[in-house]
N, C-alpha and C. Protein backbone atom coordinates (compact mmCIF):
# COMPACT_ATOMS: atom_id res chain seq x y z
N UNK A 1 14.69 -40.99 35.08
CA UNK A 1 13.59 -40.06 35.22
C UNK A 1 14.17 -38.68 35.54
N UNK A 2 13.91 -37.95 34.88
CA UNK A 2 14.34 -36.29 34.98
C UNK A 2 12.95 -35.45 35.49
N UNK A 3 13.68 -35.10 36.51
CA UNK A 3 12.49 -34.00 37.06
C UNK A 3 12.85 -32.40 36.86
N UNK A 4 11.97 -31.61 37.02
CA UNK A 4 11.93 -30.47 36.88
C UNK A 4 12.87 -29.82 38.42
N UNK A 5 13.61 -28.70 38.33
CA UNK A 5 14.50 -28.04 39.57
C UNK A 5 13.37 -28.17 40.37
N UNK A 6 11.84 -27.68 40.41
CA UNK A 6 10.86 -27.66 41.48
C UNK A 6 10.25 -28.32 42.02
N UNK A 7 10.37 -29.80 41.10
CA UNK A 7 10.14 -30.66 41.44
C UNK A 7 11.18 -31.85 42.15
N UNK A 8 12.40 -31.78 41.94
CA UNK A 8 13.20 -32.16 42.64
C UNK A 8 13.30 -31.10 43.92
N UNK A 9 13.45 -30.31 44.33
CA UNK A 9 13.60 -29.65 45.12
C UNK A 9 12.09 -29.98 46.35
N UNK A 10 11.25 -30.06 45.74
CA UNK A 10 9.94 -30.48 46.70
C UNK A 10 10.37 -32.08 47.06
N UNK A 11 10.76 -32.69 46.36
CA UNK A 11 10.72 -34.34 46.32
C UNK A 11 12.24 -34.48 47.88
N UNK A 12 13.07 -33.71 47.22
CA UNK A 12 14.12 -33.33 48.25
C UNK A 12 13.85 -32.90 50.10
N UNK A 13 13.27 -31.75 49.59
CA UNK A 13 12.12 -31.38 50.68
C UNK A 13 11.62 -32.52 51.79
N UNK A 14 11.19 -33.15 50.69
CA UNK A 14 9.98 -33.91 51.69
C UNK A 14 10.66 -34.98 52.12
N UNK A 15 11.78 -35.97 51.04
CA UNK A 15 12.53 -36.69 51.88
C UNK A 15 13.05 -35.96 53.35
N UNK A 16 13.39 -35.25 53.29
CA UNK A 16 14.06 -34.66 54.68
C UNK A 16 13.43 -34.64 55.81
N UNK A 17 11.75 -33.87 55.61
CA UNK A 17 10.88 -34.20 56.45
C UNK A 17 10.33 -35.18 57.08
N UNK A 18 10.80 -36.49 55.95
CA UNK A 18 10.54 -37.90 56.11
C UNK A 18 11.17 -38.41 57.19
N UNK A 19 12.67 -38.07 57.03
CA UNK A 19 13.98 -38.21 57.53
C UNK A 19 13.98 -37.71 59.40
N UNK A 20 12.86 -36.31 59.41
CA UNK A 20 13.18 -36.23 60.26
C UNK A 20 12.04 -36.87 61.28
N UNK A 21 10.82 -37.05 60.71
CA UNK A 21 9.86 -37.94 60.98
C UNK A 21 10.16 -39.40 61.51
N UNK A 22 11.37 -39.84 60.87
CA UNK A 22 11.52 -41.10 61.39
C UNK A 22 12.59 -40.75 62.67
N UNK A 23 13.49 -39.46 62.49
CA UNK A 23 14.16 -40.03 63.68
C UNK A 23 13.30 -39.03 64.80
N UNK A 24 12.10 -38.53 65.04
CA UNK A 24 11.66 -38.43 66.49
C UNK A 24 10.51 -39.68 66.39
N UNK A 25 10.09 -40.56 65.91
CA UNK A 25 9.87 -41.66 65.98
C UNK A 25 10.89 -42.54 67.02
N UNK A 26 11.48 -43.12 65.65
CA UNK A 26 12.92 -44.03 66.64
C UNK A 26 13.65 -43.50 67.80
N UNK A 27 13.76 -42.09 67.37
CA UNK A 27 14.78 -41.89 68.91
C UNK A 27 14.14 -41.04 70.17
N UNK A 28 13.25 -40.41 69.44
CA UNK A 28 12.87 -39.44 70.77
C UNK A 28 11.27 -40.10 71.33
N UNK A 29 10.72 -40.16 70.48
CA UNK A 29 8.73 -40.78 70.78
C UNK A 29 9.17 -41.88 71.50
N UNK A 30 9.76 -42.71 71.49
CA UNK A 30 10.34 -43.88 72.79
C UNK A 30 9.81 -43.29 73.95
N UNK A 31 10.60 -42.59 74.50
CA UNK A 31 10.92 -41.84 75.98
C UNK A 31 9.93 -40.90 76.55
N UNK A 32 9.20 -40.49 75.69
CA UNK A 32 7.75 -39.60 76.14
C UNK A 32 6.45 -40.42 76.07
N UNK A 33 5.42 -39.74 76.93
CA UNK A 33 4.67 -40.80 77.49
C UNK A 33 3.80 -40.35 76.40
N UNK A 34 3.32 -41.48 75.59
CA UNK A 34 2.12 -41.42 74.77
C UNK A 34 1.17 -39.73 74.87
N UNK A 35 1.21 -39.10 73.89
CA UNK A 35 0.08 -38.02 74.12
C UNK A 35 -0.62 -37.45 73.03
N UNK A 36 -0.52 -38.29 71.64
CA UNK A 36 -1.53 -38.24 70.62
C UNK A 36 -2.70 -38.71 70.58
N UNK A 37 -3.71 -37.92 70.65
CA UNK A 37 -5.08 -38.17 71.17
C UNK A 37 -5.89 -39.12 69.47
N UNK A 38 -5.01 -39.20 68.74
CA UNK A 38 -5.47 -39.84 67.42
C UNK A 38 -4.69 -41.32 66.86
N UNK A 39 -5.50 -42.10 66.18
CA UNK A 39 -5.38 -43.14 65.38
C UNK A 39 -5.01 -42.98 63.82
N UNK A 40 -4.24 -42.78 63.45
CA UNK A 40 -2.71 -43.16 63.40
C UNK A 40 -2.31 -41.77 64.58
N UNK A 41 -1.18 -42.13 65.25
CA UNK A 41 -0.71 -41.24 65.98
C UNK A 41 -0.23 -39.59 64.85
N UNK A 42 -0.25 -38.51 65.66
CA UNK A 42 0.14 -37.79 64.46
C UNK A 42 1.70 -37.56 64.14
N UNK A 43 2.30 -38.08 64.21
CA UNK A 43 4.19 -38.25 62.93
C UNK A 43 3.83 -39.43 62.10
N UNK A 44 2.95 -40.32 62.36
CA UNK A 44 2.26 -41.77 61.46
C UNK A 44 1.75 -40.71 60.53
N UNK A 45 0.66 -39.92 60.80
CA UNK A 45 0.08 -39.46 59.82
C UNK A 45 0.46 -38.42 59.03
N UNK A 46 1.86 -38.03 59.53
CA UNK A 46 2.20 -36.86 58.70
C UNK A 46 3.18 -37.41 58.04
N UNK A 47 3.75 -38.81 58.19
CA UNK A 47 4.62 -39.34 57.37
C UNK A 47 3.73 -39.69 56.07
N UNK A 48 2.41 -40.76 56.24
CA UNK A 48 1.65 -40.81 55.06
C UNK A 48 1.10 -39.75 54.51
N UNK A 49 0.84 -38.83 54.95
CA UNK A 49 -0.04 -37.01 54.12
C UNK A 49 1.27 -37.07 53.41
N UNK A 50 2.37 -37.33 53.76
CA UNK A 50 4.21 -36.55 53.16
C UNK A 50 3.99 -37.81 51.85
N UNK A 51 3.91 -38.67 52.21
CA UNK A 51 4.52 -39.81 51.14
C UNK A 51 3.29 -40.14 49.87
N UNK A 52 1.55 -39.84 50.54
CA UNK A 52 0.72 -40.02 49.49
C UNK A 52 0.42 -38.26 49.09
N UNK A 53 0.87 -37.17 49.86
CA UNK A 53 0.49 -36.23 48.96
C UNK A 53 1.12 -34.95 48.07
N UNK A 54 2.35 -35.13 49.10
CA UNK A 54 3.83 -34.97 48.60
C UNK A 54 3.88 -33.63 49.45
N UNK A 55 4.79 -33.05 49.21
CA UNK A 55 5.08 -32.14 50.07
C UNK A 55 4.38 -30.86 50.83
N UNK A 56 3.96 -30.41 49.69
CA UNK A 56 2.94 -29.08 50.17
C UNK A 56 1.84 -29.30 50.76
N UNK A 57 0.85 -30.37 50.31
CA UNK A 57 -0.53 -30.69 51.00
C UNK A 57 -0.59 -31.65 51.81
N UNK A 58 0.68 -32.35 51.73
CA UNK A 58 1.30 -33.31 53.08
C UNK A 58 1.26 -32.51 54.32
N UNK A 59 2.31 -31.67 54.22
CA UNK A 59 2.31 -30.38 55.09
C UNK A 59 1.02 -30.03 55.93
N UNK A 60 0.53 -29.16 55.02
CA UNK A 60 -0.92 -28.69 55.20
C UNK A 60 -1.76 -29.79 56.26
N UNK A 61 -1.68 -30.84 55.31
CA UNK A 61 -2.87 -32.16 56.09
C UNK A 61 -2.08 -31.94 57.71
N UNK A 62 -0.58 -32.21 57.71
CA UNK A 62 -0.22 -33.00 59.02
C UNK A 62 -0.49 -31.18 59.98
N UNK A 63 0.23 -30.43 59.76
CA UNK A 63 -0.49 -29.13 60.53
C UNK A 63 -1.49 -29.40 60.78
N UNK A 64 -2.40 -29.36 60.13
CA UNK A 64 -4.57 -29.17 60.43
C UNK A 64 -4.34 -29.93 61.34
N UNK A 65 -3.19 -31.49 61.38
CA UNK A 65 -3.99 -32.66 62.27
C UNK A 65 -3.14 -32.21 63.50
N UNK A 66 -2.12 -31.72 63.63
CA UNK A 66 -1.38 -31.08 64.98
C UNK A 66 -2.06 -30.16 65.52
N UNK A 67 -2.62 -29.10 65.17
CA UNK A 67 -3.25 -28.10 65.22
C UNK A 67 -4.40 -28.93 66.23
N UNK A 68 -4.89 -29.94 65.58
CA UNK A 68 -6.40 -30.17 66.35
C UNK A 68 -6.37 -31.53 67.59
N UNK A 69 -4.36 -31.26 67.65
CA UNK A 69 -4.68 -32.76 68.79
C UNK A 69 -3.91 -31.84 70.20
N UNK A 70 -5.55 -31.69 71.09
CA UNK A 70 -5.20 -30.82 72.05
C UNK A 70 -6.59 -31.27 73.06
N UNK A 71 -6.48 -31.37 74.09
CA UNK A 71 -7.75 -31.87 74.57
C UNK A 71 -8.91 -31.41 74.45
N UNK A 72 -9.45 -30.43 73.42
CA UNK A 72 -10.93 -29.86 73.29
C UNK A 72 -10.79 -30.21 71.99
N UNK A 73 -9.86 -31.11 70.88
CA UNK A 73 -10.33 -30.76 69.52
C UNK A 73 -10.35 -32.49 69.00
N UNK A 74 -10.77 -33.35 70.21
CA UNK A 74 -11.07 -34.32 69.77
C UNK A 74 -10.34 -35.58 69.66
N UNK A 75 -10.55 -36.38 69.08
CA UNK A 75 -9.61 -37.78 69.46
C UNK A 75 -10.34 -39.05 68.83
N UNK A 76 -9.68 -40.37 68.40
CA UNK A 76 -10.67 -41.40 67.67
C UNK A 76 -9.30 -41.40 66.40
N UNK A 77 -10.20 -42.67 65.79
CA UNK A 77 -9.39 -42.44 64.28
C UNK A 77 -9.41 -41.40 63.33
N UNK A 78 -8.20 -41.09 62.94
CA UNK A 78 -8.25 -40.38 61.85
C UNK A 78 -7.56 -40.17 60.60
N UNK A 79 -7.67 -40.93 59.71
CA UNK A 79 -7.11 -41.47 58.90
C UNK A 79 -6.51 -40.38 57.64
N UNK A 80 -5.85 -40.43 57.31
CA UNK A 80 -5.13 -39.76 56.37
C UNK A 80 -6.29 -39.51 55.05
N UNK A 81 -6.87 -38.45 54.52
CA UNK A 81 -7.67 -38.46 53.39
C UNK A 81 -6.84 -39.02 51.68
N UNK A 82 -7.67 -39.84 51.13
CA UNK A 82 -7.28 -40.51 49.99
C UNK A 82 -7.15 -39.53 49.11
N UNK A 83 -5.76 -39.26 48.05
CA UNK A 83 -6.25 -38.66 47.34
C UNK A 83 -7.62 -37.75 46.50
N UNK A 84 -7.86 -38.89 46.19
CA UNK A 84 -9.36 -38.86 45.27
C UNK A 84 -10.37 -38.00 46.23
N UNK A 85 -10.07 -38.19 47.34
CA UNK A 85 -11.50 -37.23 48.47
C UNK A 85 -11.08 -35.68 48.67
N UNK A 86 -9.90 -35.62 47.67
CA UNK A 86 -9.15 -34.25 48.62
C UNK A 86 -9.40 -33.54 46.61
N UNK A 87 -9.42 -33.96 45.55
CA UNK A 87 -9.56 -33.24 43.76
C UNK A 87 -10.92 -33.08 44.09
């Protein structure tokens, strides 16, 4: 499969973000006391926005959901939007 330079370069991208997603997971989210006020926690959900929407609107999604986990902006499930709800 041959991708385009911009498209490898985003795909590149986002592995990395992936990459780094998993290691404050595994190594650092251990040791701090729970403080994501959401269901999937938010690095859960910015790993799936990264992997179902790819880099740029992955992004976007997991910001909005950082942005709003603060004690006045709410808390409960919040599930990653399906493709199809976001065209």
């Amino acid at each position: 499969m041959i991708l385009s330079s911009k498209k490898q370069a985003s795909y590149i991208l986002a592995l990395i973000f992936l990459g780094l997603i998993w290691c404050y997971q595994k190594l650092i989210s251990p040791y701090l006391a729970p403080r994501c006020r959401f269901l999937p926690t938010c690095s859960s959900y910015a790993k799936e926005a990264l992997e179902t929407h790819g880099l740029v609107k992955g992004m976007q999604l997991a910001l909005q959901r950082v942005c709003r986990c603060h004690p006045w902006g709410g808390s409960g499930f919040d599930p990653v939007p399906k493709k199809e709800e976001l065209d």
